[in-house]
Protein backbone atom coordinates (compact mmCIF):
# COMPACT_ATOMS: atom_id res chain seq x y z
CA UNK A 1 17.92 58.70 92.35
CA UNK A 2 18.37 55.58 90.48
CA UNK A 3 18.94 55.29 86.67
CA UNK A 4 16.89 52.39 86.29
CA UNK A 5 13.16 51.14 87.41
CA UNK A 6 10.89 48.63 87.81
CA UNK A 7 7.09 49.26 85.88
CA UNK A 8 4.82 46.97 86.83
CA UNK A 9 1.39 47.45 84.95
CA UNK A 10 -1.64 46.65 87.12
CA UNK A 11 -4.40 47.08 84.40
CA UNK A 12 -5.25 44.03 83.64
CA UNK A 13 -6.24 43.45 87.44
CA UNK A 14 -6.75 47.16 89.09
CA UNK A 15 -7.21 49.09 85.94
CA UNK A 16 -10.44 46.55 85.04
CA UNK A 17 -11.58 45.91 88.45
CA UNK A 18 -13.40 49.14 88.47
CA UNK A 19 -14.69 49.03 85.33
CA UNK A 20 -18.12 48.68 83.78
CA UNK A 21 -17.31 47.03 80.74
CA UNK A 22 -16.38 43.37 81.97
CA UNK A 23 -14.04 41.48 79.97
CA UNK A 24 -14.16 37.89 79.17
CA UNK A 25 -11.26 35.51 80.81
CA UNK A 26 -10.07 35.55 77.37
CA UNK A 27 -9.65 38.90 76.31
CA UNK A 28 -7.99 39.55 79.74
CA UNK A 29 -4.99 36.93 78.90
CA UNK A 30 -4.68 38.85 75.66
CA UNK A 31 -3.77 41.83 77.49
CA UNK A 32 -1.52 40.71 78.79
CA UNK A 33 -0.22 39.34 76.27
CA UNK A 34 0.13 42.26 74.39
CA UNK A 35 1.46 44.16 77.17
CA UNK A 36 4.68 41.61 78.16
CA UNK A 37 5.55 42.22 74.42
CA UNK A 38 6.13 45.75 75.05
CA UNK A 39 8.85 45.04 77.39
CA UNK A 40 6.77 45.23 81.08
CA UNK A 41 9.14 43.42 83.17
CA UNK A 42 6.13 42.99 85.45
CA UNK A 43 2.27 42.19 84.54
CA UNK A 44 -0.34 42.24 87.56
CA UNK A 45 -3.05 39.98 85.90
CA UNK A 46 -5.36 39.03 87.84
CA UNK A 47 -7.34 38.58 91.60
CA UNK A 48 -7.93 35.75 92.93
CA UNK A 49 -11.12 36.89 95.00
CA UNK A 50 -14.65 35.77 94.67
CA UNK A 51 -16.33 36.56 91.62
CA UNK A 52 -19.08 38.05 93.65
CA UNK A 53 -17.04 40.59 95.35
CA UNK A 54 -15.51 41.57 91.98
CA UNK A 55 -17.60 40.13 88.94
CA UNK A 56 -14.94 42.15 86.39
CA UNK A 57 -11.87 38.82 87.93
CA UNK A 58 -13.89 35.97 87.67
CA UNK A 59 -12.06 33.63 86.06
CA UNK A 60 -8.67 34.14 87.05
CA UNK A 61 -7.17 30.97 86.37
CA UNK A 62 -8.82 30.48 82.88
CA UNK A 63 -7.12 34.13 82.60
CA UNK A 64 -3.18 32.30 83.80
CA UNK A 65 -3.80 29.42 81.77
CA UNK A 66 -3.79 31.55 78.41
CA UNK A 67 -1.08 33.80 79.07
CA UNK A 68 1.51 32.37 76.53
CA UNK A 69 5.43 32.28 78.69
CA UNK A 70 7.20 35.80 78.13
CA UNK A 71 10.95 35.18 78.82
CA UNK A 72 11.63 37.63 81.70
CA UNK A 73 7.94 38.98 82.25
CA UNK A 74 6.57 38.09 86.11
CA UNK A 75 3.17 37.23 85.75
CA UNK A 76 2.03 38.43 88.96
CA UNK A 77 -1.75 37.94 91.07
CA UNK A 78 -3.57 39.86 94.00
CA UNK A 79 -4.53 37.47 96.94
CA UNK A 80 -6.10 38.86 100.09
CA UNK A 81 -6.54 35.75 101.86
CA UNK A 82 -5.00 32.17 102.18
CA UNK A 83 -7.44 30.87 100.09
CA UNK A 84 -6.40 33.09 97.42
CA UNK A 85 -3.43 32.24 97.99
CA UNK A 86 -3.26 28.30 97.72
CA UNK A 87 -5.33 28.85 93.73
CA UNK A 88 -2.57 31.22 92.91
CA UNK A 89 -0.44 28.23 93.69
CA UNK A 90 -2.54 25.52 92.08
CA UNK A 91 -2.86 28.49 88.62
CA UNK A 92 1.08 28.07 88.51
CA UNK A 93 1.56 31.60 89.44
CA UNK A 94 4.81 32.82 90.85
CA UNK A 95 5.17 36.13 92.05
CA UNK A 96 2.17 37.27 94.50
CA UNK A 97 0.84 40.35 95.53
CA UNK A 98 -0.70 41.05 98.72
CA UNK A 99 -2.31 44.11 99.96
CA UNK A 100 -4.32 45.76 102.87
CA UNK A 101 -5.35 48.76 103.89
CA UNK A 102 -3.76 50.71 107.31
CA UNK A 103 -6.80 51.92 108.67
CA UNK A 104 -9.49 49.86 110.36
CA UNK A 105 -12.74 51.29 108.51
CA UNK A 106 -11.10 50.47 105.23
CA UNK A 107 -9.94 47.42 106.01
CA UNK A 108 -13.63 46.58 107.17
CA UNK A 109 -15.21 47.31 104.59
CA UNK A 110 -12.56 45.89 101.88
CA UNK A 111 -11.65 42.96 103.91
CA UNK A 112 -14.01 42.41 106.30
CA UNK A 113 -11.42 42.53 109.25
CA UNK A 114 -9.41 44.81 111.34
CA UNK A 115 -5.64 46.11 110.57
CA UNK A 116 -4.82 44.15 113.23
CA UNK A 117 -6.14 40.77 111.62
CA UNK A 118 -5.03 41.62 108.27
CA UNK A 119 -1.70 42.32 109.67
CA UNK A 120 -1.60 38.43 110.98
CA UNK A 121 -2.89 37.31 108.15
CA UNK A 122 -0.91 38.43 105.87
CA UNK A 123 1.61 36.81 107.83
CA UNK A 124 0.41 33.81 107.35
CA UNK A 125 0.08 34.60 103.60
CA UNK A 126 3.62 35.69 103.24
CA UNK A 127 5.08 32.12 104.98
CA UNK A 128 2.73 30.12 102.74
CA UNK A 129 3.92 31.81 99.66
CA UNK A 130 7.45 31.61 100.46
CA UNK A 131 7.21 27.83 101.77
CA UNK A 132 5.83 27.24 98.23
CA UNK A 133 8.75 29.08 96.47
CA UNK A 134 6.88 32.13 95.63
CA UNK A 135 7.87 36.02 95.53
CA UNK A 136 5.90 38.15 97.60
CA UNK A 137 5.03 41.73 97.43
CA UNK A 138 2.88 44.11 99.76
CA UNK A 139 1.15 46.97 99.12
CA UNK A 140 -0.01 49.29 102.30
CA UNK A 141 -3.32 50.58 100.48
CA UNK A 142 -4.51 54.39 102.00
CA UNK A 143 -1.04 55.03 102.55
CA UNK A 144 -1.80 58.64 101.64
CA UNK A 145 -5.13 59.13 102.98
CA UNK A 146 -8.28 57.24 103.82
CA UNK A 147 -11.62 57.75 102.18
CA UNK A 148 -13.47 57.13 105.59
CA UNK A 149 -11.22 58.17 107.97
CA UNK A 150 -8.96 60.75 106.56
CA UNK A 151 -5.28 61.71 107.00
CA UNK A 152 -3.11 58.85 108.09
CA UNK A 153 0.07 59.37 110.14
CA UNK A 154 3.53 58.69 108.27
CA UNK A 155 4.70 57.52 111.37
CA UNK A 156 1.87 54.84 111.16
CA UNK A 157 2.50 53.70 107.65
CA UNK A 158 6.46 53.58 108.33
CA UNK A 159 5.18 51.08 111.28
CA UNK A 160 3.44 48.78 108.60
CA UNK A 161 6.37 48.87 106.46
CA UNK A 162 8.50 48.10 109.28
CA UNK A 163 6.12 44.88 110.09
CA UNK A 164 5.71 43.62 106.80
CA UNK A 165 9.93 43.71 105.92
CA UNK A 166 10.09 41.59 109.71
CA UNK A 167 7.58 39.29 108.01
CA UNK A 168 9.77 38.55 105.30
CA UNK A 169 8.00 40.55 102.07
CA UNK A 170 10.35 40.60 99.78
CA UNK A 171 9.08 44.15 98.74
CA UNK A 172 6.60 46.91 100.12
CA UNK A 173 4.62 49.33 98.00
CA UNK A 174 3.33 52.24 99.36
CA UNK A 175 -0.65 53.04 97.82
CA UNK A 176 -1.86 56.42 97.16
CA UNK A 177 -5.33 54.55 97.00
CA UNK A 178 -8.23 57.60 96.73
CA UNK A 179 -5.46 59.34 94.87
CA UNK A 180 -5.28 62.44 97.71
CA UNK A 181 -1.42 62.66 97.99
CA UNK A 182 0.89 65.63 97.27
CA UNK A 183 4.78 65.72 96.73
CA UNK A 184 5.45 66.56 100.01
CA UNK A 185 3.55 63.39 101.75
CA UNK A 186 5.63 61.51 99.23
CA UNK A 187 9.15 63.55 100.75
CA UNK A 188 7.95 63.02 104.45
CA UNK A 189 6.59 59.52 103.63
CA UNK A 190 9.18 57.46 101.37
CA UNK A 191 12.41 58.63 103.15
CA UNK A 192 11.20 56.91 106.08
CA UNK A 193 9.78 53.13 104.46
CA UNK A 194 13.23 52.97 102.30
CA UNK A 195 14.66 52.73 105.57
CA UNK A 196 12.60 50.92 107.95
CA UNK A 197 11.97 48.73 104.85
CA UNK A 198 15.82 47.45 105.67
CA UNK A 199 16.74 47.16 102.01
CA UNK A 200 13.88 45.81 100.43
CA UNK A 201 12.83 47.82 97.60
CA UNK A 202 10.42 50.44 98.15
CA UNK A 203 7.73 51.15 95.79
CA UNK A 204 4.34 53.56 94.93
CA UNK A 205 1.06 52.26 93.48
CA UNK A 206 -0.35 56.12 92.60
CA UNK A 207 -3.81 57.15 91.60
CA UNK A 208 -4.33 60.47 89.26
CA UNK A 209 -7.77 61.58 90.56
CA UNK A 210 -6.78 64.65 91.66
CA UNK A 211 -3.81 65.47 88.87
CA UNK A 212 -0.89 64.87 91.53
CA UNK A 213 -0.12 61.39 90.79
CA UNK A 214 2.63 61.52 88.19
CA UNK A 215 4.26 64.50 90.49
CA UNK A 216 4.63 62.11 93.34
CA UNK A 217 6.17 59.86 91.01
CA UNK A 218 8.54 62.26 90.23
CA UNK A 219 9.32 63.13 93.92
CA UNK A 220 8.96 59.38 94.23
CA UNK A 221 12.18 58.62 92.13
CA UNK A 222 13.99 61.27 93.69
CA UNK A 223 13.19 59.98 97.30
CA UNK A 224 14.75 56.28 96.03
CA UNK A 225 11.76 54.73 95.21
CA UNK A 226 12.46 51.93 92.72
CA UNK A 227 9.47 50.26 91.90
CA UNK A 228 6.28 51.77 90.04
CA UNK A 229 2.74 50.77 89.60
CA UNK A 230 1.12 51.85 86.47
CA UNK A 231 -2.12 51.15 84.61
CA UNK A 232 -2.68 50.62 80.83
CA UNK A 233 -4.88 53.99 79.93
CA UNK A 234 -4.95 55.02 83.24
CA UNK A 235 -7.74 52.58 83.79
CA UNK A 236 -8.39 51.72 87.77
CA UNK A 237 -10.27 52.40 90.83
CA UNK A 238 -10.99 50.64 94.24
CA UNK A 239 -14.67 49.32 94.17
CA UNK A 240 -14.95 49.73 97.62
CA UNK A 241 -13.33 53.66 97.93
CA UNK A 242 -15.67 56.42 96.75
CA UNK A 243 -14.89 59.01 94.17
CA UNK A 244 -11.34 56.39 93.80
CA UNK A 245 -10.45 56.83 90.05
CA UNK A 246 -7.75 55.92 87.86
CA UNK A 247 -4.19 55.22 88.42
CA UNK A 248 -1.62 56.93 86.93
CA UNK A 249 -1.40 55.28 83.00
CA UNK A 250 1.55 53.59 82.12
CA UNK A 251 2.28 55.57 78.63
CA UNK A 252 2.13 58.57 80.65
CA UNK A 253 4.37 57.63 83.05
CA UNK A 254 6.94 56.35 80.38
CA UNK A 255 7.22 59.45 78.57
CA UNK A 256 8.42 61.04 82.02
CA UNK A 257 10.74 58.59 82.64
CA UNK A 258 12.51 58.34 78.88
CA UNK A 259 12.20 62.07 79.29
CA UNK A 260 14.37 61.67 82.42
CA UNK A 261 16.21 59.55 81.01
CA UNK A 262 15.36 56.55 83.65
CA UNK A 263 16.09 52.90 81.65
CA UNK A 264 12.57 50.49 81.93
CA UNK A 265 13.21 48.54 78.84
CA UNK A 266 9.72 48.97 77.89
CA UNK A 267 8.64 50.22 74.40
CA UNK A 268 6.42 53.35 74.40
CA UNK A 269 5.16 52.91 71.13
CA UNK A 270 4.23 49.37 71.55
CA UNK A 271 2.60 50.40 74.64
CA UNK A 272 0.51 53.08 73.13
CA UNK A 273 -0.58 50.69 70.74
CA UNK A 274 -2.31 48.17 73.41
CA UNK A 275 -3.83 51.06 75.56
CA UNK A 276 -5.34 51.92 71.51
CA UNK A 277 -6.45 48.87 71.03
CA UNK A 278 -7.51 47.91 74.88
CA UNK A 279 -10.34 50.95 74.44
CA UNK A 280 -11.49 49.43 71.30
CA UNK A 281 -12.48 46.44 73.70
CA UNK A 282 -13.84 48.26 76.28
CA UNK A 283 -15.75 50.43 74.09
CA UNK A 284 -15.03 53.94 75.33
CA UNK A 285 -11.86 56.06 75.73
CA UNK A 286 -9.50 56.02 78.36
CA UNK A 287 -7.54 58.52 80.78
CA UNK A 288 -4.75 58.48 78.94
CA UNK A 289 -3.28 61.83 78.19
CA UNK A 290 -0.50 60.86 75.79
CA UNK A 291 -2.79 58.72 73.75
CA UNK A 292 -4.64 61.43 73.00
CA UNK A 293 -1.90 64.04 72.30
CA UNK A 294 0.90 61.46 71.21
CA UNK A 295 4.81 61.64 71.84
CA UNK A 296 6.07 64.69 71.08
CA UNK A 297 7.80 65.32 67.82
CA UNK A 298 9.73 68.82 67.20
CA UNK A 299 8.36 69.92 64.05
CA UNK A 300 10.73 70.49 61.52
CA UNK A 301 13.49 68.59 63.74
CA UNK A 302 16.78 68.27 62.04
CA UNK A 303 16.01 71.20 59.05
């Protein structure tokens, strides 16, 4: 288990996608904002898909051109095609995310094309990003369990992982995407990708909807995953999964980790603070369980 990980907060792209409060370009950049001065080494801001797919990311490069520079934050955006791709480019952005799922129905119907296709085509994706001096990440969505066709072989998954280190990815997340995963998918599951992902880093991109996710992170660290994908609030959901909720919140998954006593860099307080004031702006509360209750303080510590 390693004594140090990598947070990267996807709220400000999957935490609002879902949403039915839609947020102006504007308010978006001042998330993240807010959340690179907590100490996120990583930000997922935006999507670069059309705005009628997903009407809460229009505007994704007004939302890149207002993000002030954070000295060592990675201002990061989703791209499921090439022309997503080539405006991440034009938007400045350096650090890309790509993502599909590993079963044909979902893929269909979030894609519009077969695992098969997206496989090549993210190919494609990965070369273009790299030719252009760009990091590349890829996240293997239904990892855990499809909404359409149900339980996915490991062995099928570890395949994908496989592929997309052969491609070149510099990294490969593994997405719990309907949030149906247990601890001991995540001990058959992540031994495996760490090593057919041939040293790349391994990561998990976990939903809470049925109150496993921040136990597979926990198995997750202890299986050598390195990499974590968090929402501010616990804000999320896949438009095009039903019943897909929120992913595990950030806060919540600090407090384990300082608890642990795993380094992030990242500021809990501070963080609290912009999940606060990021329902404000949405107008209604959010998953969070440790903005409600708060760190814990011993009473009467040190009497």
């Amino acid at each position: 288990m390693s004594n140090h990980v990598t947070v990267c907060d996807v709220g400000p792209r999957d935490g609002l996608q879902n949403d039915a409060t839609t947020l102006s370009p504007k308010v978006r950049a001042e998330l993240c904002n807010r959340l690179a001065q907590t100490g996120l080494p990583r930000i997922e801001a935006v999507s670069f898909v059309h705005p009628t797919r997903v009407p809460q990311m229009a505007g994704a490069e007004e939302v890149i051109a207002a993000i002030e520079p954070h000295e060592d934050v990675s201002i990061a955006a989703l791209t499921l095609n090439l022309r997503g791709v080539e405006r991440a480019i034009a938007a400045g952005v350096r650090d890309v995310h790509i993502a599909y799922p590993v079963t044909d129905t979902f893929a269909q119907r979030n894609q519009g094309m077969t695992v098969a296709q997206a496989v090549q085509a993210t190919g494609a994706m990965i070369e273009a990003c790299h030719t252009a001096g760009l990091r590349v990440s890829v996240t293997l969505g239904a990892a855990f369990g499809c909404p359409f066709e149900g339980p996915v072989d490991p062995g099928v998954v570890i395949d994908h992982v496989a592929r997309m280190a052969a491609l070149g990815s510099d990294e490969i997340v593994l997405a719990d995407t309907i949030g149906v995963g247990v601890p001991a998918q995540v001990r058959r599951l992540v031994p495996g990708a760490v090593a057919a992902a041939a040293g790349r880093p391994v990561g998990l991109h976990l939903h809470n909807t049925r109150n496993t996710g921040y136990a597979n992170a926990a198995v997750g660290l202890e299986q050598g995953v390195t990499l974590f994908d968090a929402s501010i609030g616990g804000l999320g959901g896949c438009p095009f999964a039903p019943a897909a909720t929120g992913n595990i919140a950030t806060e919540d998954l600090l407090y384990m980790l300082d608890g642990d006593g795993i380094d992030t860099g990242i500021d809990l307080d501070a963080l609290l603070s912009v999940s606060r004031w990021l329902a404000g702006e949405l107008g209604h509360d959010v998953p969070s369980l440790l903005l409600r209750a708060g760190p814990f303080v011993a009473v009467g510590a040190g009497a």
